[in-house]
PDB file of N, CA and C in Angstrom:
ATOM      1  N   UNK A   1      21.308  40.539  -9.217  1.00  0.00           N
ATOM      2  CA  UNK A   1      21.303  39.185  -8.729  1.00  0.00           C
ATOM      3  C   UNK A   1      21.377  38.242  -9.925  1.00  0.00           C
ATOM      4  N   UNK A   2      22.511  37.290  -9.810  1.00  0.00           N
ATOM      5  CA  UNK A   2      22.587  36.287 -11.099  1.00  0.00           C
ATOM      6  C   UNK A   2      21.189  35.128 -10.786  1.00  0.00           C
ATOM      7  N   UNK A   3      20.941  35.031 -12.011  1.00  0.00           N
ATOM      8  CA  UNK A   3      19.962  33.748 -11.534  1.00  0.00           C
ATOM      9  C   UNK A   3      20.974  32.118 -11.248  1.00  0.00           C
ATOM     10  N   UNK A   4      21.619  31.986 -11.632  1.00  0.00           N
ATOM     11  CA  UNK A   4      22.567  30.845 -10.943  1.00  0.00           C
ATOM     12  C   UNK A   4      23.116  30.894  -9.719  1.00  0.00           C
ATOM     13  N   UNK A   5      23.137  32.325  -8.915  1.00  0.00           N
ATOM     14  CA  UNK A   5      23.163  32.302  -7.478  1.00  0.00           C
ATOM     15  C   UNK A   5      22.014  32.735  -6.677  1.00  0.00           C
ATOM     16  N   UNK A   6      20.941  32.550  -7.410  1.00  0.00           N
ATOM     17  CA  UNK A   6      19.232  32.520  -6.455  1.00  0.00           C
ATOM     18  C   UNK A   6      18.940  31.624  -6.197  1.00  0.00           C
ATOM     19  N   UNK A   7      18.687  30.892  -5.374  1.00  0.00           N
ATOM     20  CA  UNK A   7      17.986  30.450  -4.261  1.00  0.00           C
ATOM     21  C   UNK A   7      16.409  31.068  -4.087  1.00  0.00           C
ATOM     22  N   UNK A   8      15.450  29.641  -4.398  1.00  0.00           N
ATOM     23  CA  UNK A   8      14.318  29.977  -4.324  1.00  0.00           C
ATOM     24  C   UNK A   8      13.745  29.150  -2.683  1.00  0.00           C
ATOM     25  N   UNK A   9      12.985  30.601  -2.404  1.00  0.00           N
ATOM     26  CA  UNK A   9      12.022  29.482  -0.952  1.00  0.00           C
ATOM     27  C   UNK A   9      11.062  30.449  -0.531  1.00  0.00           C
ATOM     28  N   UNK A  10       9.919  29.564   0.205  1.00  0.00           N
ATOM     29  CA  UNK A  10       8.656  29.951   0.657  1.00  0.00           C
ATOM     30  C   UNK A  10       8.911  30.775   2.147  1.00  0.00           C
ATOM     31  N   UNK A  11       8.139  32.387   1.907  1.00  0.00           N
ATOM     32  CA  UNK A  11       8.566  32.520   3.022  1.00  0.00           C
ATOM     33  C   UNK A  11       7.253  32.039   4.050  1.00  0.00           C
ATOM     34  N   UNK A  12       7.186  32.504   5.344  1.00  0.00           N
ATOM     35  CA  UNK A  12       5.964  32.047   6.305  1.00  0.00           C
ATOM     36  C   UNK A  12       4.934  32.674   5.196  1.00  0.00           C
ATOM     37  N   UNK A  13       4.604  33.562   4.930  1.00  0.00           N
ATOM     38  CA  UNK A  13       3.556  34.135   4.391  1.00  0.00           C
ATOM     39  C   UNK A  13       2.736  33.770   3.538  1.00  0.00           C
ATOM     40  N   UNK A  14       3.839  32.906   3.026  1.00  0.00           N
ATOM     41  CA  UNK A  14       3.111  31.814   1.803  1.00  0.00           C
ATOM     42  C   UNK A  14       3.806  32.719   0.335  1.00  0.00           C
ATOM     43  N   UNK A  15       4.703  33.325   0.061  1.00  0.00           N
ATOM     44  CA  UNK A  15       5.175  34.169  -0.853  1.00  0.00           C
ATOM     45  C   UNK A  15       6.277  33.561  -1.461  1.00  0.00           C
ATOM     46  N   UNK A  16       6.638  33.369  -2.813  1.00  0.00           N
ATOM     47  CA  UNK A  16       7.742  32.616  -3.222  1.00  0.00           C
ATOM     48  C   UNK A  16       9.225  34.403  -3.143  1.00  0.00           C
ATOM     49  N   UNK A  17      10.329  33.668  -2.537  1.00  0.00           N
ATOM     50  CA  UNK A  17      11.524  34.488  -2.209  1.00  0.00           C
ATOM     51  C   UNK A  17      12.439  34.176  -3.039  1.00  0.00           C
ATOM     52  N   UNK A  18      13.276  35.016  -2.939  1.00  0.00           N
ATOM     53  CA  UNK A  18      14.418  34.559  -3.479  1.00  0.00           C
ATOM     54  C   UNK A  18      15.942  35.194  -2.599  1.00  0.00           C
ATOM     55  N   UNK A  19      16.444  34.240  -2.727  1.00  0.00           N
ATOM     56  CA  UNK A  19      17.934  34.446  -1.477  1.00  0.00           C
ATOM     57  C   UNK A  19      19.238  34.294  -2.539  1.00  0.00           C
ATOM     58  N   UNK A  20      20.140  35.411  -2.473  1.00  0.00           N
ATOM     59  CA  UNK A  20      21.476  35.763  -3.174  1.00  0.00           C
ATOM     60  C   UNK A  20      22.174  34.211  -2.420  1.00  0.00           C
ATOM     61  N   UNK A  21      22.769  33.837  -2.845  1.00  0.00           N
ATOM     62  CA  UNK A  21      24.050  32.513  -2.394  1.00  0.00           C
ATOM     63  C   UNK A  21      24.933  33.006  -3.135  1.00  0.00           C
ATOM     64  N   UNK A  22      25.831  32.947  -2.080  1.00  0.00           N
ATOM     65  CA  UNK A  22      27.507  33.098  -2.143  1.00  0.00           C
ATOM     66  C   UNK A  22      27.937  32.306  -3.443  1.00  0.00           C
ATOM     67  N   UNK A  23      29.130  33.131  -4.038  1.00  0.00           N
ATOM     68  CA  UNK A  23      29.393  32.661  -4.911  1.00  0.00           C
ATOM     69  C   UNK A  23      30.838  31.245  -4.530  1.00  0.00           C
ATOM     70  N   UNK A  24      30.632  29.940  -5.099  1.00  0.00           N
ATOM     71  CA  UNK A  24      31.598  29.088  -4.781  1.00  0.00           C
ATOM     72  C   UNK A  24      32.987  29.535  -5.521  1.00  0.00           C
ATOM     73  N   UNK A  25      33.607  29.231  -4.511  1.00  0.00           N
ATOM     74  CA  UNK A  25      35.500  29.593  -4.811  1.00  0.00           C
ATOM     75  C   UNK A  25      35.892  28.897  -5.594  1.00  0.00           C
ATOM     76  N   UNK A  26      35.690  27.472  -5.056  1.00  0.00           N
ATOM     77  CA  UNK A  26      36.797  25.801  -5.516  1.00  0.00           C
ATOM     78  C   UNK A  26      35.671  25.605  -6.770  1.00  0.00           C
ATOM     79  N   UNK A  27      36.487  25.509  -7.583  1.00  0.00           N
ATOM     80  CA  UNK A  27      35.750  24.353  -9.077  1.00  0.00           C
ATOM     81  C   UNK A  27      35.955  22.757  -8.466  1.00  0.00           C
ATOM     82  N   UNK A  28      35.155  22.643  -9.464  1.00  0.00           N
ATOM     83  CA  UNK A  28      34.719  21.050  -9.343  1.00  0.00           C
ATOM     84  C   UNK A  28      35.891  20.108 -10.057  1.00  0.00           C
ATOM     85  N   UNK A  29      36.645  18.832  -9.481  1.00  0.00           N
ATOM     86  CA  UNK A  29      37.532  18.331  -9.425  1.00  0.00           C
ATOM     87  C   UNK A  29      37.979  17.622 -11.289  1.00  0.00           C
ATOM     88  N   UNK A  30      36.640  17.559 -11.813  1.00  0.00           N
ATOM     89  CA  UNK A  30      36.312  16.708 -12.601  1.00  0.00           C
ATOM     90  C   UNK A  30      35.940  17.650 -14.253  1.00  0.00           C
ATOM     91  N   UNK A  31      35.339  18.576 -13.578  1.00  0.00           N
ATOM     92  CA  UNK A  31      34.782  19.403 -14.802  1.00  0.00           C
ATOM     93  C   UNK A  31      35.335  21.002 -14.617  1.00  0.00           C
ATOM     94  N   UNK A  32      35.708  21.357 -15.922  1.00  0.00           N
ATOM     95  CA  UNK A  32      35.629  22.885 -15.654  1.00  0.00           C
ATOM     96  C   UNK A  32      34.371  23.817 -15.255  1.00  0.00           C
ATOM     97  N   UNK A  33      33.315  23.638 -15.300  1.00  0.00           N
ATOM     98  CA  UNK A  33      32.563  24.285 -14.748  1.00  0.00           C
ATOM     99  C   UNK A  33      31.972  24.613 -13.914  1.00  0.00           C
ATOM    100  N   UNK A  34      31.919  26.055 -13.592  1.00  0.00           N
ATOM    101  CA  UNK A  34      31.491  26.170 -11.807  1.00  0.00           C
ATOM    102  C   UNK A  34      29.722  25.951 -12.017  1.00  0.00           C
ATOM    103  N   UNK A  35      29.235  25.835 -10.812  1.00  0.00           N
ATOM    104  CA  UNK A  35      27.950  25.669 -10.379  1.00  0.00           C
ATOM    105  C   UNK A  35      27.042  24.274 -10.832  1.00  0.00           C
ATOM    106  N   UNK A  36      28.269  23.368 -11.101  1.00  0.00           N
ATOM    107  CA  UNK A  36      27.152  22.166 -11.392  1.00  0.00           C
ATOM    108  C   UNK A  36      27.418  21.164 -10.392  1.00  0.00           C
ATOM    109  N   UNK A  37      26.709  20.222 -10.171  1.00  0.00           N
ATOM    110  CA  UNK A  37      26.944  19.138  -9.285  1.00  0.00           C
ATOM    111  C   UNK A  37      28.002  17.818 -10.387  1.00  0.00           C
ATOM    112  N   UNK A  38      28.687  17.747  -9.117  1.00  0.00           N
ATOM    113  CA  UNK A  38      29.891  17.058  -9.880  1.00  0.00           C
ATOM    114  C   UNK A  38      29.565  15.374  -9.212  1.00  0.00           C
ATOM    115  N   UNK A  39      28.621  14.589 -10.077  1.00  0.00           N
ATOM    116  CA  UNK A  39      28.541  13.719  -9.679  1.00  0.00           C
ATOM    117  C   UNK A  39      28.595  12.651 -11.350  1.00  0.00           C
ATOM    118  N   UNK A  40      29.159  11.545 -10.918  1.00  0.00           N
ATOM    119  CA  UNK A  40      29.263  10.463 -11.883  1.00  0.00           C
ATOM    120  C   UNK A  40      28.393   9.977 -12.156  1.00  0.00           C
ATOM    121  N   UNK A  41      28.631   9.818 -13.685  1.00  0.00           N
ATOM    122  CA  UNK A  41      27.569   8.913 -13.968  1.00  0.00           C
ATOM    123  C   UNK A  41      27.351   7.644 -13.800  1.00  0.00           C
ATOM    124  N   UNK A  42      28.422   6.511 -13.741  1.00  0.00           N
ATOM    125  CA  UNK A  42      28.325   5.502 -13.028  1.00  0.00           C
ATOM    126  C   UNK A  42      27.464   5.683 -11.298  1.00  0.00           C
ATOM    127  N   UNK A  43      28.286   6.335 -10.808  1.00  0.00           N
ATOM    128  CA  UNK A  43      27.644   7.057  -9.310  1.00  0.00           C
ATOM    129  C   UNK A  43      25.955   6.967  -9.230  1.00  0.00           C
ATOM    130  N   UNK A  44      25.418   7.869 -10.119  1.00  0.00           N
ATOM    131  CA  UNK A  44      24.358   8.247 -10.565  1.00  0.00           C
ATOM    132  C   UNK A  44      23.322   7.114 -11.162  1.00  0.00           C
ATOM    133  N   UNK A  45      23.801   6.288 -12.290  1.00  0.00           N
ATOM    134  CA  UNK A  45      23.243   5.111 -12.218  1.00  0.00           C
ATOM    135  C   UNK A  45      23.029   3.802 -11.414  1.00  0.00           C
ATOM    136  N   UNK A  46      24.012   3.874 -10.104  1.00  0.00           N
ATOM    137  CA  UNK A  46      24.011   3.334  -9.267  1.00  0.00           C
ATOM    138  C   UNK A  46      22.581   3.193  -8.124  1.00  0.00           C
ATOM    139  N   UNK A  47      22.990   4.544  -8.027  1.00  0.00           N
ATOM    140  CA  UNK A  47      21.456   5.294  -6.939  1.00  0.00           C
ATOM    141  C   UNK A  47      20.626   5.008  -7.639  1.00  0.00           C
ATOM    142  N   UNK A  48      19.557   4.993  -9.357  1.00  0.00           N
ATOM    143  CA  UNK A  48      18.550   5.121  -9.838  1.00  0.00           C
ATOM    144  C   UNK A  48      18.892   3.718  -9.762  1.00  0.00           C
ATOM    145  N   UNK A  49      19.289   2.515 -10.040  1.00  0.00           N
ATOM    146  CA  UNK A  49      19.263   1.089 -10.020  1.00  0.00           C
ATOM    147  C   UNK A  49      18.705   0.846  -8.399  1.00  0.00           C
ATOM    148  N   UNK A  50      19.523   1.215  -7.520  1.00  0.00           N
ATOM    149  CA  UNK A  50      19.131   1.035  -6.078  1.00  0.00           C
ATOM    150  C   UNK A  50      17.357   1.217  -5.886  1.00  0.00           C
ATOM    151  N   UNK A  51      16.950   2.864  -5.870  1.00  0.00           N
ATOM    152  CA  UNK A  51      15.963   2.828  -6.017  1.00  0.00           C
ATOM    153  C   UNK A  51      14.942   2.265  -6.748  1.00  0.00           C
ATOM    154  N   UNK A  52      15.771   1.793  -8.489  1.00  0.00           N
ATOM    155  CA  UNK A  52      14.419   0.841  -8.875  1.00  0.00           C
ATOM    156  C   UNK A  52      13.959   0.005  -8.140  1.00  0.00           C
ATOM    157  N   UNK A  53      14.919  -0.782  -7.672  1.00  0.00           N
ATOM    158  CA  UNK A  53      15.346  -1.937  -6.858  1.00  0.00           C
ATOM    159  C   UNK A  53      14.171  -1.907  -5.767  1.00  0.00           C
ATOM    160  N   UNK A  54      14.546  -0.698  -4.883  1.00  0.00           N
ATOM    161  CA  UNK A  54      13.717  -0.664  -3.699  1.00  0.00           C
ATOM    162  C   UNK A  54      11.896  -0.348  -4.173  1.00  0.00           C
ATOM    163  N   UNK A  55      11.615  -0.142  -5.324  1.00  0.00           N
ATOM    164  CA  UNK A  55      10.758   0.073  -5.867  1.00  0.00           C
ATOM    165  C   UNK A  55       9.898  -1.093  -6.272  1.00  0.00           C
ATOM    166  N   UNK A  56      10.558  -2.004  -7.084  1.00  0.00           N
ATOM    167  CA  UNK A  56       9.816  -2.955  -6.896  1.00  0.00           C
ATOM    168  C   UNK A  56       9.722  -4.249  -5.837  1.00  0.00           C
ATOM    169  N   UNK A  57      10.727  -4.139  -5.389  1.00  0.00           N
ATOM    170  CA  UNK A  57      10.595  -4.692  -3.757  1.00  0.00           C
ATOM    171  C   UNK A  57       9.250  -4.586  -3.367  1.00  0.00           C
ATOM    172  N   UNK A  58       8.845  -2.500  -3.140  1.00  0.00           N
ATOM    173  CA  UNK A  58       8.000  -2.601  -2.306  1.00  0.00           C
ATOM    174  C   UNK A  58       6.405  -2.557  -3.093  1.00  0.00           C
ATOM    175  N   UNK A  59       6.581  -2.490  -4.701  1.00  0.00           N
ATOM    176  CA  UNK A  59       5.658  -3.463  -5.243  1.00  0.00           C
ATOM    177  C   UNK A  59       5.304  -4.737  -4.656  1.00  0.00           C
ATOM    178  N   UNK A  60       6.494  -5.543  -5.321  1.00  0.00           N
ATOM    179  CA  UNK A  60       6.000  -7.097  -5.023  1.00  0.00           C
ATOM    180  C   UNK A  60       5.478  -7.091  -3.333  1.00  0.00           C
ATOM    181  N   UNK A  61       5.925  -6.416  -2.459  1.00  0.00           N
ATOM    182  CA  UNK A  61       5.432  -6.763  -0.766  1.00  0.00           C
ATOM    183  C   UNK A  61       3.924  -6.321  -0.897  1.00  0.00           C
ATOM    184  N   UNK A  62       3.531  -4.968  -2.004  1.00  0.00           N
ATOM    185  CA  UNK A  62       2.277  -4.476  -1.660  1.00  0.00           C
ATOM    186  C   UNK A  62       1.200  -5.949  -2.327  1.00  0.00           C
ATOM    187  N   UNK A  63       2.037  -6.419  -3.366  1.00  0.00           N
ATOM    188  CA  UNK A  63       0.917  -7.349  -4.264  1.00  0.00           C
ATOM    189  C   UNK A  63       0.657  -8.551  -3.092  1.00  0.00           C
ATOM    190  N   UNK A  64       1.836  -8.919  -2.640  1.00  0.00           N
ATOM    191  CA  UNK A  64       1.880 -10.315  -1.443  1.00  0.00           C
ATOM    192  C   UNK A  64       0.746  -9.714  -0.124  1.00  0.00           C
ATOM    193  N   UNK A  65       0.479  -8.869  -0.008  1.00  0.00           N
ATOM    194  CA  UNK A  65      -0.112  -8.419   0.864  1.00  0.00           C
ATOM    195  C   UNK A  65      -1.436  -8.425   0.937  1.00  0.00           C
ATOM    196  N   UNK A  66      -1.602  -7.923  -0.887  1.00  0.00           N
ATOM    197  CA  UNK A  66      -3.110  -7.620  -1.316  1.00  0.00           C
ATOM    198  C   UNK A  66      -3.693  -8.869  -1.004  1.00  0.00           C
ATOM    199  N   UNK A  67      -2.713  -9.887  -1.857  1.00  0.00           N
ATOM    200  CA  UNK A  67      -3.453 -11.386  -2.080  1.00  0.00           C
ATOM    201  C   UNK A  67      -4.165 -11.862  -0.819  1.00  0.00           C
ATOM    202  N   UNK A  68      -2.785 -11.834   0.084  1.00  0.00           N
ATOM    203  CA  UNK A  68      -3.102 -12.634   1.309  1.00  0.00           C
ATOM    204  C   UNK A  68      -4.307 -12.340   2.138  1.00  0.00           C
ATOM    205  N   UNK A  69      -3.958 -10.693   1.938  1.00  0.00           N
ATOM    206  CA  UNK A  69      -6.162 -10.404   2.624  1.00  0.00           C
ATOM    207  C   UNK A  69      -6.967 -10.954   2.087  1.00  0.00           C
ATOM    208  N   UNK A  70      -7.254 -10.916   0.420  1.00  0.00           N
ATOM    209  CA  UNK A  70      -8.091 -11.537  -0.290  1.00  0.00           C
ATOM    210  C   UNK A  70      -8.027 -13.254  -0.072  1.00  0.00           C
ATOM    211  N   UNK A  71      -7.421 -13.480  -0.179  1.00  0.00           N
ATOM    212  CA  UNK A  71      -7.368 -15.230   0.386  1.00  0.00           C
ATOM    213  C   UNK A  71      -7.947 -15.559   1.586  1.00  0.00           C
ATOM    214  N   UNK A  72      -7.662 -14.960   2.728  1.00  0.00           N
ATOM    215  CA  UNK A  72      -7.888 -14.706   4.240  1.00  0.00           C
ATOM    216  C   UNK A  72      -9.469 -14.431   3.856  1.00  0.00           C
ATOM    217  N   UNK A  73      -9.484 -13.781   3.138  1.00  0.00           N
ATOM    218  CA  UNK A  73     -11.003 -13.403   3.206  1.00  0.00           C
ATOM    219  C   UNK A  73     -11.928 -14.011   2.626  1.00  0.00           C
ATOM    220  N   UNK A  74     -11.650 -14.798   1.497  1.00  0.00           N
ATOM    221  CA  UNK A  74     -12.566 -16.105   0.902  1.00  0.00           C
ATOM    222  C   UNK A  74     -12.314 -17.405   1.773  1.00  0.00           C
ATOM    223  N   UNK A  75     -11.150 -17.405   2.274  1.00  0.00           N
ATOM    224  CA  UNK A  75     -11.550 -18.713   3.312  1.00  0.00           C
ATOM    225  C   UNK A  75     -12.251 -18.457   4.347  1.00  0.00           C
ATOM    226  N   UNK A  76     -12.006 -17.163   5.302  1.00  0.00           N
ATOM    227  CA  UNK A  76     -13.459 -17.012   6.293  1.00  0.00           C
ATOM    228  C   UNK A  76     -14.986 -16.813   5.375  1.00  0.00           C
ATOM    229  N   UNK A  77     -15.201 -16.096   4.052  1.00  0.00           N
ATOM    230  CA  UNK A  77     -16.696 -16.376   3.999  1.00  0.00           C
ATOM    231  C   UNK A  77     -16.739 -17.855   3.183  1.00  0.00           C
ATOM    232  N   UNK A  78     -15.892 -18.523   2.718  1.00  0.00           N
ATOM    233  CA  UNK A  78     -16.348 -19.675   2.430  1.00  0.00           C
ATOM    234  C   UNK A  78     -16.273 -20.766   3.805  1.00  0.00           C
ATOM    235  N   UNK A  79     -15.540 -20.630   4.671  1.00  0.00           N
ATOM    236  CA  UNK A  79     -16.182 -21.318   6.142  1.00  0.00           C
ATOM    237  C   UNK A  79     -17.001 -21.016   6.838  1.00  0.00           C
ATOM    238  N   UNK A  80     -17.533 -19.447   7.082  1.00  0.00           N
ATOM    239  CA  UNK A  80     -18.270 -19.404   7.562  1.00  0.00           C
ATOM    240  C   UNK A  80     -19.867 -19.586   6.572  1.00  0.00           C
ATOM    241  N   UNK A  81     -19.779 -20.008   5.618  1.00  0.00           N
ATOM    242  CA  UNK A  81     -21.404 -20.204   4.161  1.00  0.00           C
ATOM    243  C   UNK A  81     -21.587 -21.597   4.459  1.00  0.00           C
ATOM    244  N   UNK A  82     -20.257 -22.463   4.796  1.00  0.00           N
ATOM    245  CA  UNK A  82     -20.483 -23.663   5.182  1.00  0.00           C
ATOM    246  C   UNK A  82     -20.521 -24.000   6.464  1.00  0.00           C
ATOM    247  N   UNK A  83     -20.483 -23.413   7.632  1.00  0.00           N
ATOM    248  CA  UNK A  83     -20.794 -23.810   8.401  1.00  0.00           C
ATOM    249  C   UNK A  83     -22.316 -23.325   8.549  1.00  0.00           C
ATOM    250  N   UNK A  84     -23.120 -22.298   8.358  1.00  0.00           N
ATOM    251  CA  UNK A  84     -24.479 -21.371   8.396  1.00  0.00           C
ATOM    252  C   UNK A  84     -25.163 -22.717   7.552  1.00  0.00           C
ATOM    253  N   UNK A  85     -24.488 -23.233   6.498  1.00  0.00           N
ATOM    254  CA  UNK A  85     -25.414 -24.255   5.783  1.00  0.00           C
ATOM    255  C   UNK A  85     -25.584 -25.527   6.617  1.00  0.00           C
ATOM    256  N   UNK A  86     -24.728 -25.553   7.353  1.00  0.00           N
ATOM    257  CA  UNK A  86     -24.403 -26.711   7.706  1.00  0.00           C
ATOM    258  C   UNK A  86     -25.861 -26.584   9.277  1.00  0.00           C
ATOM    259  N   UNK A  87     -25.338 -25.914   9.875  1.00  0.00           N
ATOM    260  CA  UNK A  87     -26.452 -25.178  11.018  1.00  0.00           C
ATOM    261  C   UNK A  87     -27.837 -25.303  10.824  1.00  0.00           C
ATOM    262  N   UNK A  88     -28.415 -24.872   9.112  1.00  0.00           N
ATOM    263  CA  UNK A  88     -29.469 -24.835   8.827  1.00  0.00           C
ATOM    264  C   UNK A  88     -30.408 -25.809   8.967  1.00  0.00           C
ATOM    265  N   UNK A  89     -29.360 -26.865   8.018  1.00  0.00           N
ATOM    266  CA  UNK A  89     -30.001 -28.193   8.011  1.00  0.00           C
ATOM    267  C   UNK A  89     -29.983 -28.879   9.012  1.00  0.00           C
ATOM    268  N   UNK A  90     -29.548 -28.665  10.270  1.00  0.00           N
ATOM    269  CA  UNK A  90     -29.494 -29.484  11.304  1.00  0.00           C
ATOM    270  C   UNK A  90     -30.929 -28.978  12.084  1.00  0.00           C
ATOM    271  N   UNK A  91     -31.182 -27.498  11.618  1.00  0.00           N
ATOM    272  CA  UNK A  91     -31.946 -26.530  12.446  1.00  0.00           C
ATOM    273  C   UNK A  91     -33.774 -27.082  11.443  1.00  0.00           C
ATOM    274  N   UNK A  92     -33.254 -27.280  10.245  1.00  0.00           N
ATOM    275  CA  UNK A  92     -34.684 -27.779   9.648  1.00  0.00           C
ATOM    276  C   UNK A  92     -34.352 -29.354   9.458  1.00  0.00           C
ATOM    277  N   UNK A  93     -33.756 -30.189  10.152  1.00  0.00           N
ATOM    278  CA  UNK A  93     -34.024 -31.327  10.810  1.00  0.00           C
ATOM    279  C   UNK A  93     -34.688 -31.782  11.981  1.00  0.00           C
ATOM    280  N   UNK A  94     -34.009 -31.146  12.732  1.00  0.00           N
ATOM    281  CA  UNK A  94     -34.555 -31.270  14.255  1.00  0.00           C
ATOM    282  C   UNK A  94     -36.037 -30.686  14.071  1.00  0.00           C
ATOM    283  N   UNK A  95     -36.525 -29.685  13.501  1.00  0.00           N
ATOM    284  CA  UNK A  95     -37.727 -28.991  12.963  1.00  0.00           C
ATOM    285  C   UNK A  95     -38.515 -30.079  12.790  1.00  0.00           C
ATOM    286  N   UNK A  96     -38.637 -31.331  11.578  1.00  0.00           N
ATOM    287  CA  UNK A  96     -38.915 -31.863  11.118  1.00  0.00           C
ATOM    288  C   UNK A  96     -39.277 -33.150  11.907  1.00  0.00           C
ATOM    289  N   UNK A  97     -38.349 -33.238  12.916  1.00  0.00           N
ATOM    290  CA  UNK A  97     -38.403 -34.449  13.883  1.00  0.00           C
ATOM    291  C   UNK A  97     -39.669 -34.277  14.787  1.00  0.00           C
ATOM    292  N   UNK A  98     -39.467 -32.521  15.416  1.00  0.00           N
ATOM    293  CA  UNK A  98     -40.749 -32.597  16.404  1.00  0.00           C
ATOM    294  C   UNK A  98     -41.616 -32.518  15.336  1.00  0.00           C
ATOM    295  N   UNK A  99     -41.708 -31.474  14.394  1.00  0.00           N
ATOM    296  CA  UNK A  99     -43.298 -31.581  13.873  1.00  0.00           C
ATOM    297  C   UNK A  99     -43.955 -33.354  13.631  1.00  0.00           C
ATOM    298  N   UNK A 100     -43.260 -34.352  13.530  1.00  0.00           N
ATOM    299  CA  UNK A 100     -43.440 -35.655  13.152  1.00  0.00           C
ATOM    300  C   UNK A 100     -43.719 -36.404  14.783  1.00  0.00           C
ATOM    301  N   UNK A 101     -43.056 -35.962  15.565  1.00  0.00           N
ATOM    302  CA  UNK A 101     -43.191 -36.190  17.051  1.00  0.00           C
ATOM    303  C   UNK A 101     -44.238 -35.845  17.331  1.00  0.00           C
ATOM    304  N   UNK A 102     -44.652 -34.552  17.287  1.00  0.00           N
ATOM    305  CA  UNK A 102     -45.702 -33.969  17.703  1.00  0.00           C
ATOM    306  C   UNK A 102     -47.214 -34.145  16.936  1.00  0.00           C
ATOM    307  N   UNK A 103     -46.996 -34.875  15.850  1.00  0.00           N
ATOM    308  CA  UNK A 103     -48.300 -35.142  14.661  1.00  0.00           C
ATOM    309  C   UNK A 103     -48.843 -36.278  15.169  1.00  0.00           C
ATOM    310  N   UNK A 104     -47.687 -37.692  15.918  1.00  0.00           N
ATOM    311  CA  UNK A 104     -47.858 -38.516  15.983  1.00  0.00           C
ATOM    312  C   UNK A 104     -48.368 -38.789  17.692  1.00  0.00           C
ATOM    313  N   UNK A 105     -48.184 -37.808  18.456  1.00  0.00           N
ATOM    314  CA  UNK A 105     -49.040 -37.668  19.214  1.00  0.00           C
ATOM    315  C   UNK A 105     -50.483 -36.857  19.143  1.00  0.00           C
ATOM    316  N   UNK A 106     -50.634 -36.452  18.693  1.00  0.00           N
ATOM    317  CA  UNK A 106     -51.925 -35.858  18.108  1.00  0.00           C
ATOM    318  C   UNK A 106     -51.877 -34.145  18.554  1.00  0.00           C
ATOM    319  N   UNK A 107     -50.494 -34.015  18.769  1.00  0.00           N
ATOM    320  CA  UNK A 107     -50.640 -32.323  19.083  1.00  0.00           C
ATOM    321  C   UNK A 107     -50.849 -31.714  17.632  1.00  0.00           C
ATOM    322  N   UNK A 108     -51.475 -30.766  17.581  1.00  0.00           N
ATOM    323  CA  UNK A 108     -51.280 -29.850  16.531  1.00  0.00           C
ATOM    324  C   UNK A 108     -49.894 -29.061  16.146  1.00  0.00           C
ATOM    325  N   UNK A 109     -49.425 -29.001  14.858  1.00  0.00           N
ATOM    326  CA  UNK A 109     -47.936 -28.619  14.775  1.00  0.00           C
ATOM    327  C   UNK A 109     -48.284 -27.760  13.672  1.00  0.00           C
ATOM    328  N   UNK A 110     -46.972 -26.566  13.685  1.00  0.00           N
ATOM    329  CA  UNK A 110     -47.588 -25.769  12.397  1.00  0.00           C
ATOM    330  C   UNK A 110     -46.661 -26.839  11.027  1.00  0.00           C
TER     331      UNK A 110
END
């Protein structure tokens, strides 16, 4: 068995195989040599540009994403710190009113 016509794969068992492949007839249009992939290099730099491409695309979407939770999320706890503050003091106002209500009638207040 040549190793340029093996074919490696897993069988069910979990065992690494190896499979004979036919030997190719037609050479490649471009190069004299059999068994290589006959692809351009323009071709080739094309696809790795594409994918950078799509790469940082889906960077920049993950960073726009991060932010926007984090933003989303300091404006609900900074509205909701100001509204709880806001609650408080209304809650130790009104407090303040009966205990003064209630002093000035002569109830006992804590």
């Amino acid at each position: 068995m040549s190793e340029k016509n093996a074919q490696l794969y897993v069988d069910n068992d979990g065992n690494l195989q190896s499979a004979d492949l036919p030997e190719p007839e037609d050479k490649c249009l471009t190069c004299d040599k059999k068994h290589t992939a006959c692809v351009s290099f323009l071709s080739h730099e094309n696809a790795m540009m594409h994918k950078d491409m799509d790469n940082e695309r889906s960077h920049r979407q993950t960073l726009f994403v991060c932010l926007t939770v984090i933003i989303l999320t300091l404006i609900f706890v900074i509205s909701y710190t100001f509204r709880m503050n806001s609650f408080i003091d209304v809650i130790k106002q009104l407090t303040a009113d009966i205990v003064e209500i209630a002093r000035a009638k002569g109830i006992p207040a804590p």
